[in-house]
Protein backbone atom coordinates (compact mmCIF):
# COMPACT_ATOMS: atom_id res chain seq x y z
CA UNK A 1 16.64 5.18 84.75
CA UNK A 2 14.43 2.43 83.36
CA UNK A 3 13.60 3.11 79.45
CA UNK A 4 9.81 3.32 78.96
CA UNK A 5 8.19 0.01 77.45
CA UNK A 6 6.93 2.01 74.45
CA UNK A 7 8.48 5.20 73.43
CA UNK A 8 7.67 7.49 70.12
CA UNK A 9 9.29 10.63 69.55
CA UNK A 10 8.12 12.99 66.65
CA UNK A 11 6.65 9.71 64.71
CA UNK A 12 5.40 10.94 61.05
CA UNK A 13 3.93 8.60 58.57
CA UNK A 14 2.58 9.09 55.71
CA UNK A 15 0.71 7.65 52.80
CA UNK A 16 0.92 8.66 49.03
CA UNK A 17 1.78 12.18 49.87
CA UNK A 18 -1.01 12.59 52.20
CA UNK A 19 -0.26 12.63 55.90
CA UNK A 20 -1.68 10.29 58.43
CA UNK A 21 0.70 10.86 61.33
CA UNK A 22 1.67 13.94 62.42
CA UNK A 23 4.68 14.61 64.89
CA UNK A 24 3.32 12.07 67.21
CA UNK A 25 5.17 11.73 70.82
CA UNK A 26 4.31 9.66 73.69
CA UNK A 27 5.77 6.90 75.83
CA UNK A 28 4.30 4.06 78.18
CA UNK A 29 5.61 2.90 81.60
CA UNK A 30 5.64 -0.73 82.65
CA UNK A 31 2.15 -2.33 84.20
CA UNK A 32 0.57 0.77 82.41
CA UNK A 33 -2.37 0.46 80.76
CA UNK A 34 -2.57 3.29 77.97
CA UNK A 35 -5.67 4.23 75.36
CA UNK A 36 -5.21 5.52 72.00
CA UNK A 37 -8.18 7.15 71.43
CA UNK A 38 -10.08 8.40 68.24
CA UNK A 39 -12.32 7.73 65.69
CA UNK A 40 -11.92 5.54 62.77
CA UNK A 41 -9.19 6.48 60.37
CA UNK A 42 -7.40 8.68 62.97
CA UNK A 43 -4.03 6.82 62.73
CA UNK A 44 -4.72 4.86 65.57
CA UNK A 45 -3.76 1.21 63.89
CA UNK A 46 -1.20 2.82 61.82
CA UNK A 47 0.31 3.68 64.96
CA UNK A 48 0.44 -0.06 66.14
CA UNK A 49 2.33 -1.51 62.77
CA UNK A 50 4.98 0.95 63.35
CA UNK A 51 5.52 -0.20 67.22
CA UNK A 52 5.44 -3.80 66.17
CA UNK A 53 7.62 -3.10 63.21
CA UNK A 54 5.08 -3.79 60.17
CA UNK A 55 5.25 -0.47 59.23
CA UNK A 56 8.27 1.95 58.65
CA UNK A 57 7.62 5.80 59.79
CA UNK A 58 8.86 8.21 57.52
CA UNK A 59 10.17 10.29 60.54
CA UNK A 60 10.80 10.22 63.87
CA UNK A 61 11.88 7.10 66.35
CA UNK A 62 9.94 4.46 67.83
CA UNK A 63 11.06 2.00 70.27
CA UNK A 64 9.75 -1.15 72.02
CA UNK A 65 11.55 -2.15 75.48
CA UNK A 66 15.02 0.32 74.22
CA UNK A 67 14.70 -1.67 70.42
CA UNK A 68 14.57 0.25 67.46
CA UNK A 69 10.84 -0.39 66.03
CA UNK A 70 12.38 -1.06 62.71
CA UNK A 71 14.85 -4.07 64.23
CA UNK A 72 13.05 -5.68 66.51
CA UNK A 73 14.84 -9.23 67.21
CA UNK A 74 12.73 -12.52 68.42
CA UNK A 75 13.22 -11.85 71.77
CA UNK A 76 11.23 -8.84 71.70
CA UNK A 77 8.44 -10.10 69.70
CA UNK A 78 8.46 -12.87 72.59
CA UNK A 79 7.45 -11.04 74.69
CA UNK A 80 4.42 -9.12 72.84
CA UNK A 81 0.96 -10.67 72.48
CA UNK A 82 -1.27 -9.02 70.20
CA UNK A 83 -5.25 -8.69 69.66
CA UNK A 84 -6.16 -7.01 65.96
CA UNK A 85 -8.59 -6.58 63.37
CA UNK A 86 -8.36 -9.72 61.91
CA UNK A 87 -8.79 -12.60 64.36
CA UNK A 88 -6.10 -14.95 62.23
CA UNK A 89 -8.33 -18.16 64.22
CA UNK A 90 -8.70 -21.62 61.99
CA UNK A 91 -12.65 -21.96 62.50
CA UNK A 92 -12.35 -25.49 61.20
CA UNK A 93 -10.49 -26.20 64.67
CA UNK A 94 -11.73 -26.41 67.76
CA UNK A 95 -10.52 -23.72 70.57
CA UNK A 96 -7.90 -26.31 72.10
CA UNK A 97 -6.62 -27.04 69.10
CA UNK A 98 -6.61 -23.40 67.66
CA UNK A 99 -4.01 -22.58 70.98
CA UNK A 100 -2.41 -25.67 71.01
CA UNK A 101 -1.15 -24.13 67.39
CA UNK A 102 0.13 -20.97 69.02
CA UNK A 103 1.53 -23.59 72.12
CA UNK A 104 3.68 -24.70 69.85
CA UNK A 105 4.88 -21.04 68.24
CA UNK A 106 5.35 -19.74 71.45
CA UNK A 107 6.90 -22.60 73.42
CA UNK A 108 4.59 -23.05 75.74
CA UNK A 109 3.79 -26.11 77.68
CA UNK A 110 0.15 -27.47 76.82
CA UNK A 111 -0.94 -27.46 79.92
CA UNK A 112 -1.10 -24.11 79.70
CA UNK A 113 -3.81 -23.98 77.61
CA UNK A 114 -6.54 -25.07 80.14
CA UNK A 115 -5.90 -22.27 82.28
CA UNK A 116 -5.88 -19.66 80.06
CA UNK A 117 -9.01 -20.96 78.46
CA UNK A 118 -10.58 -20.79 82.15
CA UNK A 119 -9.21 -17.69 82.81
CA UNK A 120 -11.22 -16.27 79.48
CA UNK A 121 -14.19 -18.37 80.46
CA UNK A 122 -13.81 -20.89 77.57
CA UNK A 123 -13.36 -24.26 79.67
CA UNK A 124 -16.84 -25.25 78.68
CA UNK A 125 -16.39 -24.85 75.01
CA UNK A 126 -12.94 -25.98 75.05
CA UNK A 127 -13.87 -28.99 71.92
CA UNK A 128 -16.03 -26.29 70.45
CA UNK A 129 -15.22 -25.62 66.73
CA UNK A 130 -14.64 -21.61 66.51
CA UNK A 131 -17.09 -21.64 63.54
CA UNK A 132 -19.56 -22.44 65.93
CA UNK A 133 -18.61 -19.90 68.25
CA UNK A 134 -20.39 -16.84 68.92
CA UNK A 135 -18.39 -13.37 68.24
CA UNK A 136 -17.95 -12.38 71.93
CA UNK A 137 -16.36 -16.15 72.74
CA UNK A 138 -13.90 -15.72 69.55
CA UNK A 139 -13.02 -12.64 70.86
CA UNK A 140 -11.94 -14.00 74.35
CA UNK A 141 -10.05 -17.21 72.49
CA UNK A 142 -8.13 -14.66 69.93
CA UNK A 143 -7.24 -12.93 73.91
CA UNK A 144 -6.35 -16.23 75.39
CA UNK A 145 -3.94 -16.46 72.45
CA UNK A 146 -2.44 -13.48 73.02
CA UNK A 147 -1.95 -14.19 76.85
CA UNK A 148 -1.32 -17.85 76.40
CA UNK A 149 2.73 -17.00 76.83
CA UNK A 150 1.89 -14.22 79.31
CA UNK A 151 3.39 -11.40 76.99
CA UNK A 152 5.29 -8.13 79.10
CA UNK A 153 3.12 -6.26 76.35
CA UNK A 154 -0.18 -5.94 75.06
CA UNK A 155 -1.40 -4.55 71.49
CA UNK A 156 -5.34 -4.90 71.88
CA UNK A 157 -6.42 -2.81 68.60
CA UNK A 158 -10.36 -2.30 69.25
CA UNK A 159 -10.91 -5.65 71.56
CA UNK A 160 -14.54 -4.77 72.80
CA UNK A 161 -15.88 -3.72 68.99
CA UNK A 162 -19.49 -5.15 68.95
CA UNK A 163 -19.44 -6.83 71.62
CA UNK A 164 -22.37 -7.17 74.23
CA UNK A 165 -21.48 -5.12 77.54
CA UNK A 166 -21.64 -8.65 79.71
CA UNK A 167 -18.61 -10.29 77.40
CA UNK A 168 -17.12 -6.36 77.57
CA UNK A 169 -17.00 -6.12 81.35
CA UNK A 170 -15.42 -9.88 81.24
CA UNK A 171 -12.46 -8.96 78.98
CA UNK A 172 -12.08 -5.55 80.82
CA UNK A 173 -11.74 -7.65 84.05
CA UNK A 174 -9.16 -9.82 82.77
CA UNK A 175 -7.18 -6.96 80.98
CA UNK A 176 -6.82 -5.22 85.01
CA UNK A 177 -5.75 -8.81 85.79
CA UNK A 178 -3.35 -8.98 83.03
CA UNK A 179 -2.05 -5.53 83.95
CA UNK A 180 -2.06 -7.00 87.64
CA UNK A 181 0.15 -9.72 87.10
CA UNK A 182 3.07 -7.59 84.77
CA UNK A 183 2.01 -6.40 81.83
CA UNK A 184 1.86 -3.30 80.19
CA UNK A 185 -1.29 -3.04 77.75
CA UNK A 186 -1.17 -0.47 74.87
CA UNK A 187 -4.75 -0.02 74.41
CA UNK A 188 -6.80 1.34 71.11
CA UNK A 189 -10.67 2.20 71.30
CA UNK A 190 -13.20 5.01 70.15
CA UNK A 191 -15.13 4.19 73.12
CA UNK A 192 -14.39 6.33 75.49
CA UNK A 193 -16.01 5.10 78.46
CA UNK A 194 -14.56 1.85 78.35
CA UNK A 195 -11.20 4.26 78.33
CA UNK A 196 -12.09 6.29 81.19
CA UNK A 197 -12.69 2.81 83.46
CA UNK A 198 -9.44 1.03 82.31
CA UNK A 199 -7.01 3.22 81.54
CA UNK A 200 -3.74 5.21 83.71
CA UNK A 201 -3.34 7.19 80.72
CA UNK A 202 -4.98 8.56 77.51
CA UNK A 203 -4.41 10.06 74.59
CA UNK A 204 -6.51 11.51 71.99
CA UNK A 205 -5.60 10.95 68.32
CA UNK A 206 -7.42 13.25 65.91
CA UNK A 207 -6.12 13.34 62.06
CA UNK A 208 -2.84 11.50 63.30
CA UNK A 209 -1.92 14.37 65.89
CA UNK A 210 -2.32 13.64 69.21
CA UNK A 211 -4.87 16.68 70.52
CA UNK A 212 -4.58 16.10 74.27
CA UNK A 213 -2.86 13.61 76.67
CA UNK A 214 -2.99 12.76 80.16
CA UNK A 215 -5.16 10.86 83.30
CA UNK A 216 -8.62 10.35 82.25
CA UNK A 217 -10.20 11.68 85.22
CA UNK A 218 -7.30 14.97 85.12
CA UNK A 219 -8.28 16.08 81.71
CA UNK A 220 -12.26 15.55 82.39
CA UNK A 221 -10.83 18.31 85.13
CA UNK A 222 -9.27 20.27 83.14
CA UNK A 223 -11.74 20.89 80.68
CA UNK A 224 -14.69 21.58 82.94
CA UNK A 225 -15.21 25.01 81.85
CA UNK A 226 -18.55 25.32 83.41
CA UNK A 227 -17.25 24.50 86.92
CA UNK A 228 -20.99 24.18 88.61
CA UNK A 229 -22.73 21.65 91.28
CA UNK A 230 -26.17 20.34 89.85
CA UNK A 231 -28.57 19.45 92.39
CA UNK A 232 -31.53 17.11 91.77
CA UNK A 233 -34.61 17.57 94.12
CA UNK A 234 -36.60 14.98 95.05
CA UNK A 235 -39.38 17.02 93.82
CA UNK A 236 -37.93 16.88 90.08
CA UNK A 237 -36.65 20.35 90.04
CA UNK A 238 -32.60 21.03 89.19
CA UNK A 239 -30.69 23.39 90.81
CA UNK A 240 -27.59 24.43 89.52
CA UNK A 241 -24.68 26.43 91.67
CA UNK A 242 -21.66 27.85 91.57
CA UNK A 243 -18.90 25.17 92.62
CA UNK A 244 -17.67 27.69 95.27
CA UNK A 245 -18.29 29.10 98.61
CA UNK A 246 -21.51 30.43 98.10
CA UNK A 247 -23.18 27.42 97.21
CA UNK A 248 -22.43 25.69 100.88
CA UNK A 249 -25.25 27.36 102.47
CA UNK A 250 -27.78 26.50 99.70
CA UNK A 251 -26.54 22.99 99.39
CA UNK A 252 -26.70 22.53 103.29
CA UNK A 253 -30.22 23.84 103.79
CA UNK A 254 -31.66 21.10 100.92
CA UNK A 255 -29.82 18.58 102.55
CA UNK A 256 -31.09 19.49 105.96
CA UNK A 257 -34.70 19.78 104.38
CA UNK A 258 -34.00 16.00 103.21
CA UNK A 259 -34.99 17.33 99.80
CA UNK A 260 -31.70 16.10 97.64
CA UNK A 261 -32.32 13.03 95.06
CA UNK A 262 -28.50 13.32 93.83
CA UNK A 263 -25.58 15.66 93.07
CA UNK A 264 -23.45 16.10 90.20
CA UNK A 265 -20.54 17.85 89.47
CA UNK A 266 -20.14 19.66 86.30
CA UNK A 267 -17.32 17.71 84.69
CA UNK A 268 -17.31 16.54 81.02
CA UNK A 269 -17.26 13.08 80.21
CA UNK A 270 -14.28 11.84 77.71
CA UNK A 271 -16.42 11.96 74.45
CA UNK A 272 -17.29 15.50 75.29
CA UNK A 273 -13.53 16.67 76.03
CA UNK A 274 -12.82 14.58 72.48
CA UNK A 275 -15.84 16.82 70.43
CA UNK A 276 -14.41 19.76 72.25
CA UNK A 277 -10.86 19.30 71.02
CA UNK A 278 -11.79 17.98 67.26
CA UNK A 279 -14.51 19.52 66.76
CA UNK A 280 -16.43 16.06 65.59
CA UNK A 281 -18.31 13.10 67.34
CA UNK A 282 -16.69 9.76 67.30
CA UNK A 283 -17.43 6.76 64.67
């Protein structure tokens, strides 16, 4: 049996006596694409410098592709690519320049850097100094570094912060590509919609424990406690129904009286299942 791409068993980290992760467990298949979700200060980046060996749990085991976290060897971190807080880009360069750096790091023939630049929709702007560059297109060039040696695995630490929801849906395109093509993406966010659209799995990170884990869609499922079909009229009116066998005749008669605007099922979104569980809003 393969060994999982990420793996963390019982991780606990913490900080000056005060604890930021708590018995944390979870593990990520190839091609998967998995959220951490949570607000700010949940543990979520702490979690990320112990998988990619910056940081040293205190208990438990993490592993990366079968590794030890804590002995990682160059041939692992090969085959990572990494999008963080800080975007580490030279703004004094242009964006050609700024990957031809990285070319260089990773081994990577230059002409590589034209395609991945097209493929983040930078081609135009490819002599453009990144101090001139808006946020969403330094966003996309610090991703086009961290694809430009088409990495087995992903760290995108809050990719889509800020941005505007065209340059959002452009990145979340190329991540399904990415995922496509080979490679697993370990995904962290507090927005939870742009979770429920991308991701295979999710879990949700409150106070470093880990609160609830599973398919987006499964554990909107699971936590529908009201379990109800809304109906909205074209007249303006709701109607709300059992989600059962008494509610087919109802339902059929408005539909046969051509009076239905929409239907809705009763299902909590991700945010709500997260408020729910933590009883707090996100950041």
């Amino acid at each position: 049996m393969m060994a999982s791409v990420i793996a963390m068993e019982h991780i606990q980290k913490s900080f000056a006596g005060r604890m930021v992760l708590d018995d944390v467990n979870c593990s990520v298949e190839e091609c998967e694409i998995f959220g951490l979700l949570g607000p700010s200060g949940a543990g979520k980046t702490t979690i990320i410098n112990i998988l990619i060996g910056q940081l040293k749990a205190n208990g438990g085991a993490a592993s990366l592709f079968g590794i030890g976290c804590g002995n990682l060897t160059e041939e692992v971190h090969a085959k990572i690519g990494m999008v963080l807080d800080e975007s580490g880009l030279y703004s004094r360069l242009n964006c050609y320049d700024n990957l031809a750096v990285f070319a260089d790091i990773f081994r990577v023939p230059k002409t590589r850097i034209k395609e991945v630049l097209a493929r983040v929709k930078l081609e135009d702007a490819i002599k453009k100094p990144v101090s001139k560059l808006s946020r969403g297109m330094s966003q996309r060039l610090v991703l086009a570094r961290a694809i430009l040696h088409s990495p087995k695995l992903l760290f995108l630490d809050e990719p889509t912060s800020g941005l505007d929801p065209s340059t959002m849906l452009e990145i979340h395109n190329l991540l399904l590509e990415c995922r496509k093509n080979g490679t697993t993406i370990f995904l962290t966010t507090h927005n939870m919609d742009e979770a429920a659209k991308l991701c295979d799995n999710v879990a949700l990170l409150n106070e470093g424990v880990i609160v609830e884990y599973g398919e987006p869609d499964a554990l909107c499922r699971k936590h529908n406690t009201a379990k109800t079909v809304k109906l909205l009229l074209k007249s303006g009116q709701y109607i709300e129904l059992p989600c059962d066998g008494t509610a087919a005749k109802p339902i059929a008669d408005y539909l046969a009286g051509n009076m239905v605007e929409s239907i809705h099922s009763s299902e909590p979104d991700l945010e709500t299942v997260f408020i729910k569980l933590a009883g707090r809003g996100l950041e």
